[in-house]
PDB file of N, CA and C in Angstrom:
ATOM      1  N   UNK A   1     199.503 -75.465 100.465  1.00  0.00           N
ATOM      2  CA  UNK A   1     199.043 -75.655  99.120  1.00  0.00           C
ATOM      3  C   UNK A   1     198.391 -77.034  98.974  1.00  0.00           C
ATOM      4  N   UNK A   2     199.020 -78.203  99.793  1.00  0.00           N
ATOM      5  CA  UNK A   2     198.430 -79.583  99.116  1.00  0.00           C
ATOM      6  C   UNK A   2     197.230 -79.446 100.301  1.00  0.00           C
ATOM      7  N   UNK A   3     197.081 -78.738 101.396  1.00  0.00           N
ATOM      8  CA  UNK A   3     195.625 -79.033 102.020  1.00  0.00           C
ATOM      9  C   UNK A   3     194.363 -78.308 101.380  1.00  0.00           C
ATOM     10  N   UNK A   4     194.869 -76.798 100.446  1.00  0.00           N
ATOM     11  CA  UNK A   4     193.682 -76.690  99.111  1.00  0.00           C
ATOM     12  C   UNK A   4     193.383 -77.444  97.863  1.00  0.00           C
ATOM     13  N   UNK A   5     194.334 -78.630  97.841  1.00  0.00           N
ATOM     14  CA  UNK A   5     194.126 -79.212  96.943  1.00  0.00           C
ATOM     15  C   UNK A   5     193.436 -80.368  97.026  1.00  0.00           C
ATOM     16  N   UNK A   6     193.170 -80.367  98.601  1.00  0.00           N
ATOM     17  CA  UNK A   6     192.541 -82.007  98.589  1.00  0.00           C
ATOM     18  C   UNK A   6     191.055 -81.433  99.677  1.00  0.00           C
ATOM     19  N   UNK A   7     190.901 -79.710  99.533  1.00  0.00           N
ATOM     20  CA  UNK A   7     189.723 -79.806 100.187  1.00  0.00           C
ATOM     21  C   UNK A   7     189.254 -78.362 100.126  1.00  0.00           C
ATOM     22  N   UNK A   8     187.709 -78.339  99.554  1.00  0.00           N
ATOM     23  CA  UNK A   8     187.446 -76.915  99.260  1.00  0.00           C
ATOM     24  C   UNK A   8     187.393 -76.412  98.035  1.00  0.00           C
ATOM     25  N   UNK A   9     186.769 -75.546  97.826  1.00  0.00           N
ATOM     26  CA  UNK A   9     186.828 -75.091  96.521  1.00  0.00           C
ATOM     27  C   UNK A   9     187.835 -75.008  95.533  1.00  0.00           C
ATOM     28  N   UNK A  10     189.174 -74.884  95.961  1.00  0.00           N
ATOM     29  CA  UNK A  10     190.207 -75.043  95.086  1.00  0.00           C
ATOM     30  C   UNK A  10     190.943 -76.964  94.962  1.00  0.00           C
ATOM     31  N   UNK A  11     190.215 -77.622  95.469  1.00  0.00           N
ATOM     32  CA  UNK A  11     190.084 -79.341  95.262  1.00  0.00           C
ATOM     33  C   UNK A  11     190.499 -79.717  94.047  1.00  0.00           C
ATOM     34  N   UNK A  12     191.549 -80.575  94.160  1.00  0.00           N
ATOM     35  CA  UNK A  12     191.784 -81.401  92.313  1.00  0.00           C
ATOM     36  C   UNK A  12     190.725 -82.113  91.933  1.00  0.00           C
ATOM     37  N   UNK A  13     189.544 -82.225  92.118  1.00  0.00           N
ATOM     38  CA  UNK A  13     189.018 -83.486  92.051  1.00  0.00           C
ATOM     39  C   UNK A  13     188.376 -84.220  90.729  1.00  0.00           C
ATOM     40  N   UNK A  14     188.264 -82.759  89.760  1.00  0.00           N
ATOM     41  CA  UNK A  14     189.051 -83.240  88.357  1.00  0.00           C
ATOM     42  C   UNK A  14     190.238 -84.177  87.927  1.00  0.00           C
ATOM     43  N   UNK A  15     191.139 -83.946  88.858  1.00  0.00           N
ATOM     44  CA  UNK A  15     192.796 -84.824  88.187  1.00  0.00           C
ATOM     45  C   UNK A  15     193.173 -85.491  89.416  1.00  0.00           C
ATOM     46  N   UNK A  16     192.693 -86.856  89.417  1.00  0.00           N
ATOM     47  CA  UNK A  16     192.891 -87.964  90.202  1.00  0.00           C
ATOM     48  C   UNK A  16     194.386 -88.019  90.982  1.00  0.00           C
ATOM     49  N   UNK A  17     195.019 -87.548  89.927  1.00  0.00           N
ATOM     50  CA  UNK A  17     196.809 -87.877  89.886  1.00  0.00           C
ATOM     51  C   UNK A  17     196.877 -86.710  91.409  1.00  0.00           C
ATOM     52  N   UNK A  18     196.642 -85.765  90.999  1.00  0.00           N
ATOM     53  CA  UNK A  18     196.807 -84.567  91.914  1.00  0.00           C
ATOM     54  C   UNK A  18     196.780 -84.267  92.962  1.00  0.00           C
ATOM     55  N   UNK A  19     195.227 -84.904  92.910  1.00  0.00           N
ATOM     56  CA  UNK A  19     194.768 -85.417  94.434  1.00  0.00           C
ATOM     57  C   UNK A  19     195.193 -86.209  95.310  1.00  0.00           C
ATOM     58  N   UNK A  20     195.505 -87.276  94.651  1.00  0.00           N
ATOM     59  CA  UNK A  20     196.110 -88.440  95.392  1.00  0.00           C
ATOM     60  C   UNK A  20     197.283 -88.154  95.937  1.00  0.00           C
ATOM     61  N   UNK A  21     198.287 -87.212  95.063  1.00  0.00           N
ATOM     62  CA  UNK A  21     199.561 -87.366  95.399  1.00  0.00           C
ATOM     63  C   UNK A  21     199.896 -86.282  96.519  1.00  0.00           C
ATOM     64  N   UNK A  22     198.786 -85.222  96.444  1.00  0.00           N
ATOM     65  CA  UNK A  22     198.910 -83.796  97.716  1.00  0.00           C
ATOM     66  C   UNK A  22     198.202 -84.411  99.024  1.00  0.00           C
ATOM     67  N   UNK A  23     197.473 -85.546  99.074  1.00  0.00           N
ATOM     68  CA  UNK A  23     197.630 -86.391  99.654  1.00  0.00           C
ATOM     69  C   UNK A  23     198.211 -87.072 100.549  1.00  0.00           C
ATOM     70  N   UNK A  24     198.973 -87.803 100.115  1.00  0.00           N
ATOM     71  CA  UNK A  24     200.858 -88.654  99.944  1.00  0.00           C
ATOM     72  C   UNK A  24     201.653 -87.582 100.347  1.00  0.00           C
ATOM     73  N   UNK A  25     201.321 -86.446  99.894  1.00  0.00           N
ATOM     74  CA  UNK A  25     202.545 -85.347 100.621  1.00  0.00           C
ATOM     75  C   UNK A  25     202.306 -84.642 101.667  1.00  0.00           C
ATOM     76  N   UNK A  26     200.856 -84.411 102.085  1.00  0.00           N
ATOM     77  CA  UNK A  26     200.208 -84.117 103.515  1.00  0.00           C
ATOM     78  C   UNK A  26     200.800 -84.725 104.079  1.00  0.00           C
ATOM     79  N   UNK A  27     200.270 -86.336 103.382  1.00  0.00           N
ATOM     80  CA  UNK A  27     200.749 -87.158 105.082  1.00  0.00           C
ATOM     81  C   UNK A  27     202.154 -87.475 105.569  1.00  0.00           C
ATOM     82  N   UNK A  28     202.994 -87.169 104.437  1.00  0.00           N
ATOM     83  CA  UNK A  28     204.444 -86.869 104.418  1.00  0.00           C
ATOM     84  C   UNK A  28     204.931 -85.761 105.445  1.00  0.00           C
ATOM     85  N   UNK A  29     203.705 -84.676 105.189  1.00  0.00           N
ATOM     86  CA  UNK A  29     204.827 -83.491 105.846  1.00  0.00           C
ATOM     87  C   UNK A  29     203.976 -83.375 107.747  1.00  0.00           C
ATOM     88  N   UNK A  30     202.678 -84.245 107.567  1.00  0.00           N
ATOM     89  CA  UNK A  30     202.004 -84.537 109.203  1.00  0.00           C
ATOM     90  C   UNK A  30     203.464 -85.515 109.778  1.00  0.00           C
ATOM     91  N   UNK A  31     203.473 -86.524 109.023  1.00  0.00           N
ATOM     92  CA  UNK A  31     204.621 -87.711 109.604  1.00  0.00           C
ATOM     93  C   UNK A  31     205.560 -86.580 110.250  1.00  0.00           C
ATOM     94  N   UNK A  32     206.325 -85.784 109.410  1.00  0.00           N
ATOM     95  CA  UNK A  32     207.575 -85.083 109.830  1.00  0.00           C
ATOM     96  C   UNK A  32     207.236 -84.241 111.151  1.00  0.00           C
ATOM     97  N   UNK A  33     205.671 -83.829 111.513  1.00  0.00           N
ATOM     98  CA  UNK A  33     205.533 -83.406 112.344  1.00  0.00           C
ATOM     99  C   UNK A  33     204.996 -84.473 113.469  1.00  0.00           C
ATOM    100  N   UNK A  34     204.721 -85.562 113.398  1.00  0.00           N
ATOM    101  CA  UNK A  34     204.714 -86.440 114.464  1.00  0.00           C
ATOM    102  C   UNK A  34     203.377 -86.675 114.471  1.00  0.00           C
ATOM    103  N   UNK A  35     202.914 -86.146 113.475  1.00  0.00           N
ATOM    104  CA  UNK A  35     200.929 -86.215 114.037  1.00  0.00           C
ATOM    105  C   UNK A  35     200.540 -87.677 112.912  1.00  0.00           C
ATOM    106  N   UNK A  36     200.526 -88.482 113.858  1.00  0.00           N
ATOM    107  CA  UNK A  36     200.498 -90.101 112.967  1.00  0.00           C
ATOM    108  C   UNK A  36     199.436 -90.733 113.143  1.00  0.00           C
ATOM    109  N   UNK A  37     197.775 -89.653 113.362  1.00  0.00           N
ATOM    110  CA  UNK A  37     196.577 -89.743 113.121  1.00  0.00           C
ATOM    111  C   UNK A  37     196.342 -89.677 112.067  1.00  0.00           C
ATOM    112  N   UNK A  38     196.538 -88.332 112.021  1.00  0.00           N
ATOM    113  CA  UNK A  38     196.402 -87.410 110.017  1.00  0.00           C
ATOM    114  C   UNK A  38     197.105 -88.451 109.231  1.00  0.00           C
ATOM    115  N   UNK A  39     198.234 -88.363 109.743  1.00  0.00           N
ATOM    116  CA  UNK A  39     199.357 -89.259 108.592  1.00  0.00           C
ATOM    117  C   UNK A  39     198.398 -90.369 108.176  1.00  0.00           C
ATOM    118  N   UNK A  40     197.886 -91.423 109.044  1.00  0.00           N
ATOM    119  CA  UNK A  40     197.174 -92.263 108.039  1.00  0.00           C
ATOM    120  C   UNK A  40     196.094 -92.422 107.352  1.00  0.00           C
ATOM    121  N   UNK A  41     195.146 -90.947 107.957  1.00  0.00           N
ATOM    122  CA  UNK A  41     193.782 -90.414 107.585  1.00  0.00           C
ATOM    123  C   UNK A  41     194.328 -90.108 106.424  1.00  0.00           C
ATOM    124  N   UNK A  42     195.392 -89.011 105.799  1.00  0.00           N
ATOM    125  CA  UNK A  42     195.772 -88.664 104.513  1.00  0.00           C
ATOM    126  C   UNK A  42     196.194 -90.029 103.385  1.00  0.00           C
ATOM    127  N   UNK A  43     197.471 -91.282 104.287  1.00  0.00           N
ATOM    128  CA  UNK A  43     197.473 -91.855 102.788  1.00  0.00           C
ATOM    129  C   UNK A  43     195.941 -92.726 102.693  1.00  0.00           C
ATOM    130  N   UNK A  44     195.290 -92.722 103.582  1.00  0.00           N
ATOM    131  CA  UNK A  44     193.469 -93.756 103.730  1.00  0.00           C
ATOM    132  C   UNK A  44     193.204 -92.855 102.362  1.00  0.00           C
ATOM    133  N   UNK A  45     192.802 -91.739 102.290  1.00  0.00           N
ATOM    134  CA  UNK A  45     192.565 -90.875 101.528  1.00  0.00           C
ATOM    135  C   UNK A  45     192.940 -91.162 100.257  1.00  0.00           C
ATOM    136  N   UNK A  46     194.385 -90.901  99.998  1.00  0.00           N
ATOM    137  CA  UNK A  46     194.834 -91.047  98.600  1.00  0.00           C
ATOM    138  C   UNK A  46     194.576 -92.566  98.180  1.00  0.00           C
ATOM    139  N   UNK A  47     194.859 -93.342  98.907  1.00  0.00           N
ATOM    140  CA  UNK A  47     194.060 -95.146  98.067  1.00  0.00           C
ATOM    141  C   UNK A  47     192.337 -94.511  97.905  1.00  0.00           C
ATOM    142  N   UNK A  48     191.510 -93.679  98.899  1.00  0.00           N
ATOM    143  CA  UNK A  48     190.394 -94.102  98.399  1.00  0.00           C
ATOM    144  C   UNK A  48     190.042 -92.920  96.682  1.00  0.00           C
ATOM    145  N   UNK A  49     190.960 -92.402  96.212  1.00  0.00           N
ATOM    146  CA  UNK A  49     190.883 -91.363  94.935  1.00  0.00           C
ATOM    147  C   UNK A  49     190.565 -92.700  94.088  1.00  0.00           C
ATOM    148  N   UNK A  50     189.337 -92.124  93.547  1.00  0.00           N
ATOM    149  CA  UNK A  50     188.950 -93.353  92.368  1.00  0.00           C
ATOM    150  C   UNK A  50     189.931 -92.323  91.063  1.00  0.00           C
ATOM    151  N   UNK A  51     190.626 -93.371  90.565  1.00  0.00           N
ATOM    152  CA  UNK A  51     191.273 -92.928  89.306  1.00  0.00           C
ATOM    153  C   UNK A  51     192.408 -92.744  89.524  1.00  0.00           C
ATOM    154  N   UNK A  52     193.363 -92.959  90.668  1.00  0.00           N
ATOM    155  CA  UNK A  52     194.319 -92.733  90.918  1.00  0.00           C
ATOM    156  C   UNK A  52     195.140 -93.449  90.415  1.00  0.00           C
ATOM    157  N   UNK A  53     196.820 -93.100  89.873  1.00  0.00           N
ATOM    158  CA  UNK A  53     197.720 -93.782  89.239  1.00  0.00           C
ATOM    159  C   UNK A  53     198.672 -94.524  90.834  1.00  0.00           C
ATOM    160  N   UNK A  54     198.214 -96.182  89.865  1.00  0.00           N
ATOM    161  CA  UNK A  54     199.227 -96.979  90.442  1.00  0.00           C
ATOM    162  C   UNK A  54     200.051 -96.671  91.539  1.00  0.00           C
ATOM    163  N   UNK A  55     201.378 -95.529  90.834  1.00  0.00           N
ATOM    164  CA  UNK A  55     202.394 -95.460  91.447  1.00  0.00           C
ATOM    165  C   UNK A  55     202.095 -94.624  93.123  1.00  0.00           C
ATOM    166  N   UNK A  56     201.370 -93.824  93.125  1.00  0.00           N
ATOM    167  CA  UNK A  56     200.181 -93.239  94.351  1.00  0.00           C
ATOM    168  C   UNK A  56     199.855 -94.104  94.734  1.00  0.00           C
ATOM    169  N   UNK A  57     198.767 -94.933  94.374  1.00  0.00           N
ATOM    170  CA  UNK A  57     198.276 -95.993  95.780  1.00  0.00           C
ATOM    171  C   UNK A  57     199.416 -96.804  96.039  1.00  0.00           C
ATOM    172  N   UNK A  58     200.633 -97.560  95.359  1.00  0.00           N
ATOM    173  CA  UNK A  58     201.631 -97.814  95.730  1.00  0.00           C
ATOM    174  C   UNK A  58     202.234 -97.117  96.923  1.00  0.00           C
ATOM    175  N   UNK A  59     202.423 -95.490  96.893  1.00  0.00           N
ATOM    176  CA  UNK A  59     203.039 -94.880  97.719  1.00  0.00           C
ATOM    177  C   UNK A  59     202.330 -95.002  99.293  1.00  0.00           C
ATOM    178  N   UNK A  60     201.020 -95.186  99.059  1.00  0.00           N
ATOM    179  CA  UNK A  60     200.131 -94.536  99.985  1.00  0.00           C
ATOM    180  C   UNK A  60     200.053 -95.563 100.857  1.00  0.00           C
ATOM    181  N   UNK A  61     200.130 -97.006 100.009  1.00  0.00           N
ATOM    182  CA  UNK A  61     200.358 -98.356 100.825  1.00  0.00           C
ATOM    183  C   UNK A  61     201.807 -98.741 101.701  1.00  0.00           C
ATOM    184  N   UNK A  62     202.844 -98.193 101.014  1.00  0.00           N
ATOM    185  CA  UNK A  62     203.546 -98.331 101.757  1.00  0.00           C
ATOM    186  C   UNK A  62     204.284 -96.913 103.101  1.00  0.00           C
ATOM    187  N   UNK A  63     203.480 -96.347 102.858  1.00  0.00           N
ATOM    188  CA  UNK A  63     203.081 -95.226 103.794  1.00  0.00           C
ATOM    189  C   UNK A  63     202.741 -95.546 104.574  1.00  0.00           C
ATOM    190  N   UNK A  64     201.303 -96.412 104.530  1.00  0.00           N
ATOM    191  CA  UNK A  64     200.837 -96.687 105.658  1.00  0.00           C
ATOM    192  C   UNK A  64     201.076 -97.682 106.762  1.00  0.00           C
ATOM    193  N   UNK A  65     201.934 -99.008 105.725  1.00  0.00           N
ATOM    194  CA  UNK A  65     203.176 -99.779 106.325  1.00  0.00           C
ATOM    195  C   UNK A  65     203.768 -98.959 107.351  1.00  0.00           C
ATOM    196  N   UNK A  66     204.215 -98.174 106.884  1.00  0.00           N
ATOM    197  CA  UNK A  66     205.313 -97.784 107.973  1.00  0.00           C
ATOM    198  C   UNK A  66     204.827 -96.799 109.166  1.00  0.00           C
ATOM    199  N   UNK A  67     203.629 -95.998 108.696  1.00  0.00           N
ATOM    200  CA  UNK A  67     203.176 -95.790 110.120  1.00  0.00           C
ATOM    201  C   UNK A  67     202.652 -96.814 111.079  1.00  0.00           C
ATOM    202  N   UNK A  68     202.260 -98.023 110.491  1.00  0.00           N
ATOM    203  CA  UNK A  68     201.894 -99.097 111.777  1.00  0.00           C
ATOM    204  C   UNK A  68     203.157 -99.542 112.166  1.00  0.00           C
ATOM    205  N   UNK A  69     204.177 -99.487 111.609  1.00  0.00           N
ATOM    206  CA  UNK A  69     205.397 -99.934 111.844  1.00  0.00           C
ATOM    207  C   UNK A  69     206.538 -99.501 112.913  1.00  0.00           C
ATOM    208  N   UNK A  70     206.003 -97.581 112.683  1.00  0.00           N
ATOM    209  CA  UNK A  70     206.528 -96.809 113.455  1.00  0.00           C
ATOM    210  C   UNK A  70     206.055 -96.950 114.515  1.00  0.00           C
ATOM    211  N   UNK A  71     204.522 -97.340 115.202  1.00  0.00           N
ATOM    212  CA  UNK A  71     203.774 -96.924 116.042  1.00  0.00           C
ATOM    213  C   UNK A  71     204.610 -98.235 117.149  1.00  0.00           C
ATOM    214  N   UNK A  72     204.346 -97.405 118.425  1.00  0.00           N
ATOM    215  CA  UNK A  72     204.565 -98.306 119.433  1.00  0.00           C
ATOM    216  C   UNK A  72     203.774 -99.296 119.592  1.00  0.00           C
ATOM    217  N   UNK A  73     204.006-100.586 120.657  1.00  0.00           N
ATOM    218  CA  UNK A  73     203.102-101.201 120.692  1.00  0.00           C
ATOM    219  C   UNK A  73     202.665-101.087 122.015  1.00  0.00           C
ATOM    220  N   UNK A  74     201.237-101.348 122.161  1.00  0.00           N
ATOM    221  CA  UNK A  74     200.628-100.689 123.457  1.00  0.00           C
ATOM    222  C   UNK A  74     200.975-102.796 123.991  1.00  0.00           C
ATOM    223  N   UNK A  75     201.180-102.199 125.420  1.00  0.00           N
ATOM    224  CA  UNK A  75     201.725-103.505 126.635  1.00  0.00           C
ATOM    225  C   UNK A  75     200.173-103.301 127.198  1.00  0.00           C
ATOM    226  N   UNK A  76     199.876-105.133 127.161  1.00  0.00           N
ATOM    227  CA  UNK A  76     198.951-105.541 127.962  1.00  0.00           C
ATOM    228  C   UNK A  76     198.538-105.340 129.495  1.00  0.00           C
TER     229      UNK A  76
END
């Protein structure tokens, strides 16, 4: 449901809120599956929703905290 909502004809892109937040929950439910490409392509996404409420780009920022956080670090 939140990947028709953020692409395609059935798109929120009327209601900022909507978008942003199916978003935030993509990249929620990619994280749970380990795919921590998408994960930060989705919250990139929800910060770039012009009109989006606060509490969303809030989420989306510290989303993305924690996937750099999670990520290993590559050895020289």
């Amino acid at each position: 449901m939140f990947g028709r909502l953020t692409t395609g004809e059935h798109a929120a892109a009327e209601d900022p809120m909507v978008l942003a937040w199916s978003h935030i929950y993509l990249a929620r439910i990619y994280d749970d599956e380990g795919n921590s490409q998408v994960v930060k392509s989705e919250y990139e996404s929800a910060l770039a929703v012009a009109g989006a409420p606060e509490q969303a780009k809030q989420a989306a920022q510290r989303g993305l905290a924690a996937v750099a956080v999670d990520r290993p670090m590559a050895r020289p």
